[in-house]
Protein backbone atom coordinates (compact mmCIF):
# COMPACT_ATOMS: atom_id res chain seq x y z
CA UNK A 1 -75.32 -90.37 60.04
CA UNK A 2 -74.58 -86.64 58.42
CA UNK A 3 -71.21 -84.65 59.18
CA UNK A 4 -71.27 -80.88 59.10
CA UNK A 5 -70.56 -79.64 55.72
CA UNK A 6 -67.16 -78.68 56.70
CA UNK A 7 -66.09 -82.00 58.16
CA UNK A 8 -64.77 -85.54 57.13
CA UNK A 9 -65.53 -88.74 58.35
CA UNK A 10 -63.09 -90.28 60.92
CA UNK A 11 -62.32 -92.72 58.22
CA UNK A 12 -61.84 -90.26 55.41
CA UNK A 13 -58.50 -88.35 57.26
CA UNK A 14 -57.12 -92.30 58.30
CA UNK A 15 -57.34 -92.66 54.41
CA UNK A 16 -55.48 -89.31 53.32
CA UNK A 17 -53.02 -89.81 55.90
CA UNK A 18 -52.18 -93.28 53.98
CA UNK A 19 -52.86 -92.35 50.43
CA UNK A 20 -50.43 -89.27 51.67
CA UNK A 21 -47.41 -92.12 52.93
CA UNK A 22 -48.05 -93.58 49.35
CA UNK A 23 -47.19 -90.90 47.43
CA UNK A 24 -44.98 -89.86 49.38
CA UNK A 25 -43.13 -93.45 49.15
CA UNK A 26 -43.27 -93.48 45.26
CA UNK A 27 -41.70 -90.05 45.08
CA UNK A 28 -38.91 -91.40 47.25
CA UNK A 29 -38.33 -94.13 45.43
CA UNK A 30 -38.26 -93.39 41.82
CA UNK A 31 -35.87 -90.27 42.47
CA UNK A 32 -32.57 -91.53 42.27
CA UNK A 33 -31.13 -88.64 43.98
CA UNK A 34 -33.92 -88.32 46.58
CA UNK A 35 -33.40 -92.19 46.98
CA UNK A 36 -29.69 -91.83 47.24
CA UNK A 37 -29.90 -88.94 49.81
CA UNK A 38 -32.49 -90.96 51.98
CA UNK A 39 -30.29 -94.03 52.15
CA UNK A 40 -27.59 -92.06 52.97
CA UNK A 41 -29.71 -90.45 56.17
CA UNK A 42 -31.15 -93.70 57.14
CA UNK A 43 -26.87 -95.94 57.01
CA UNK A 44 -25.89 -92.76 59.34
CA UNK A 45 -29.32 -92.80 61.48
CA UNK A 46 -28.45 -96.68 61.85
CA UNK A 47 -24.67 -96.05 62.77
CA UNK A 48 -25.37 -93.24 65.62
CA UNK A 49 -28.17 -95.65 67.27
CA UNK A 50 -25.64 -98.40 67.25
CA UNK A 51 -23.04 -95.85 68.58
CA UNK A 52 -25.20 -94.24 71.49
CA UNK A 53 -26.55 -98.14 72.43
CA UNK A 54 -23.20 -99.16 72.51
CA UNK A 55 -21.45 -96.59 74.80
CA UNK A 56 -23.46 -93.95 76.38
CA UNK A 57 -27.32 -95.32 76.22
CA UNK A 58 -25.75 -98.81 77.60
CA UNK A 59 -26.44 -98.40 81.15
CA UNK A 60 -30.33 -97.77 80.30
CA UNK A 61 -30.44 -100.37 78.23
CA UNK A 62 -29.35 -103.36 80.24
CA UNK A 63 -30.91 -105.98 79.30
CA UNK A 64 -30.45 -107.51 83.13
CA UNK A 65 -32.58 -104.26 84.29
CA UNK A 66 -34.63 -103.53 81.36
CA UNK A 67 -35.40 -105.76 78.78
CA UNK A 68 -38.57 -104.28 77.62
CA UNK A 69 -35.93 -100.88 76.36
CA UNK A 70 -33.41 -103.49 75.74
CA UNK A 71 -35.29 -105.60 72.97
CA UNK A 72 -37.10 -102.32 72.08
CA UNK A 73 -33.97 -100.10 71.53
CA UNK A 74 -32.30 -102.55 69.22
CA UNK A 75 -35.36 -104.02 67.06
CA UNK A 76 -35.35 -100.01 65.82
CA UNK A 77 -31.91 -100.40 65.60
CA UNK A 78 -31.94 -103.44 63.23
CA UNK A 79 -35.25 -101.99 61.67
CA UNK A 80 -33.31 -99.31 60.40
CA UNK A 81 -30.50 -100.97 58.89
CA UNK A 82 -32.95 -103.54 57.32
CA UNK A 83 -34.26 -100.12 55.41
CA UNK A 84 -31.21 -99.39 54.66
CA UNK A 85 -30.30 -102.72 53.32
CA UNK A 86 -33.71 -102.68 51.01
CA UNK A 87 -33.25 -99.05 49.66
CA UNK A 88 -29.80 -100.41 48.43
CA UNK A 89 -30.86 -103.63 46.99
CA UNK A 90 -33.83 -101.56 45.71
CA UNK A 91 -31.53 -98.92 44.06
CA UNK A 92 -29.24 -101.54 42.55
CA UNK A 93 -31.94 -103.16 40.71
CA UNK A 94 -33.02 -99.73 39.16
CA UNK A 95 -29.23 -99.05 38.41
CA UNK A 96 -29.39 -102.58 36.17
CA UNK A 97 -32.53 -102.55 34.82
CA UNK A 98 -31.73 -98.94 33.35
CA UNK A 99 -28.46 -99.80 32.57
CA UNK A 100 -30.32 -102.81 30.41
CA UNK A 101 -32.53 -100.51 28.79
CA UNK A 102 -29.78 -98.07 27.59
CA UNK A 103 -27.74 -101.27 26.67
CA UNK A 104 -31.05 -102.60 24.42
CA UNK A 105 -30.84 -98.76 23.04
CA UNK A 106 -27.34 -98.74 21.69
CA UNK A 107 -27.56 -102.15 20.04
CA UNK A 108 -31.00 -101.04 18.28
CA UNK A 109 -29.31 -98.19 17.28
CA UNK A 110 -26.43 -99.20 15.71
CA UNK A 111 -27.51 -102.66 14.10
CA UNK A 112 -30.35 -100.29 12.47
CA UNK A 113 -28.46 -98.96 8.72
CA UNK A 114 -28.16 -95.39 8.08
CA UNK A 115 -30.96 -93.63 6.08
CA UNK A 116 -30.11 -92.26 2.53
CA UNK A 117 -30.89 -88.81 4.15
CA UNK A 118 -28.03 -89.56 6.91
CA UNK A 119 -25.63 -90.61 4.88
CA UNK A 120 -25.02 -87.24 2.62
């Protein structure tokens, strides 16, 4: 089968769209700012879903008339805070292991003894 020369193949653009989300991802993640902003969008995304299903949304989501929204509504609900939940565990990790390596940094430099050219 032959494409146009200006086309893809269906599976090509399914395969940039994920190699895209990838990227995208690792960005995210090794910025510590970029990390810290995200989990701070995603905690108050979480809060104002549980706020709007708990007072205004409540009559559509009923579970006694809709279930289907019900169950829906709050598995993005809990989805959410689940994300945010990993992007903090996630971020404290990174906080120890660097704070490891600059611990392992100090010690190596001050247990190693001062050159003749330092000490003059």
């Amino acid at each position: 089968m032959t494409f146009p020369p200006n086309s893809t193949p269906p599976n090509e653009k399914n395969l940039r769209f994920v190699s895209f989300a990838i990227h995208a991802t690792r960005g995210l993640l090794r910025d510590q700012n970029t990390r810290r902003k995200t989990m701070f969008i995603v905690v108050v995304a979480a809060l104002l879903l549980l706020f709007a299903g708990s007072t205004f949304l409540a009559p559509l989501l009923d579970a006694h008339l809709r279930p289907g929204w019900f169950i829906f509504y709050w598995l993005v609900c809990a989805w959410v805070t689940v994300t945010a939940a990993l992007l903090a565990v996630f971020d404290l990790l990174i906080v120890r292991a660097e704070g490891r390596a600059e611990k392992s940094t100090l010690v190596q430099k001050i247990s190693t003894p001062p050159k003749a050219d330092d000490a003059k």
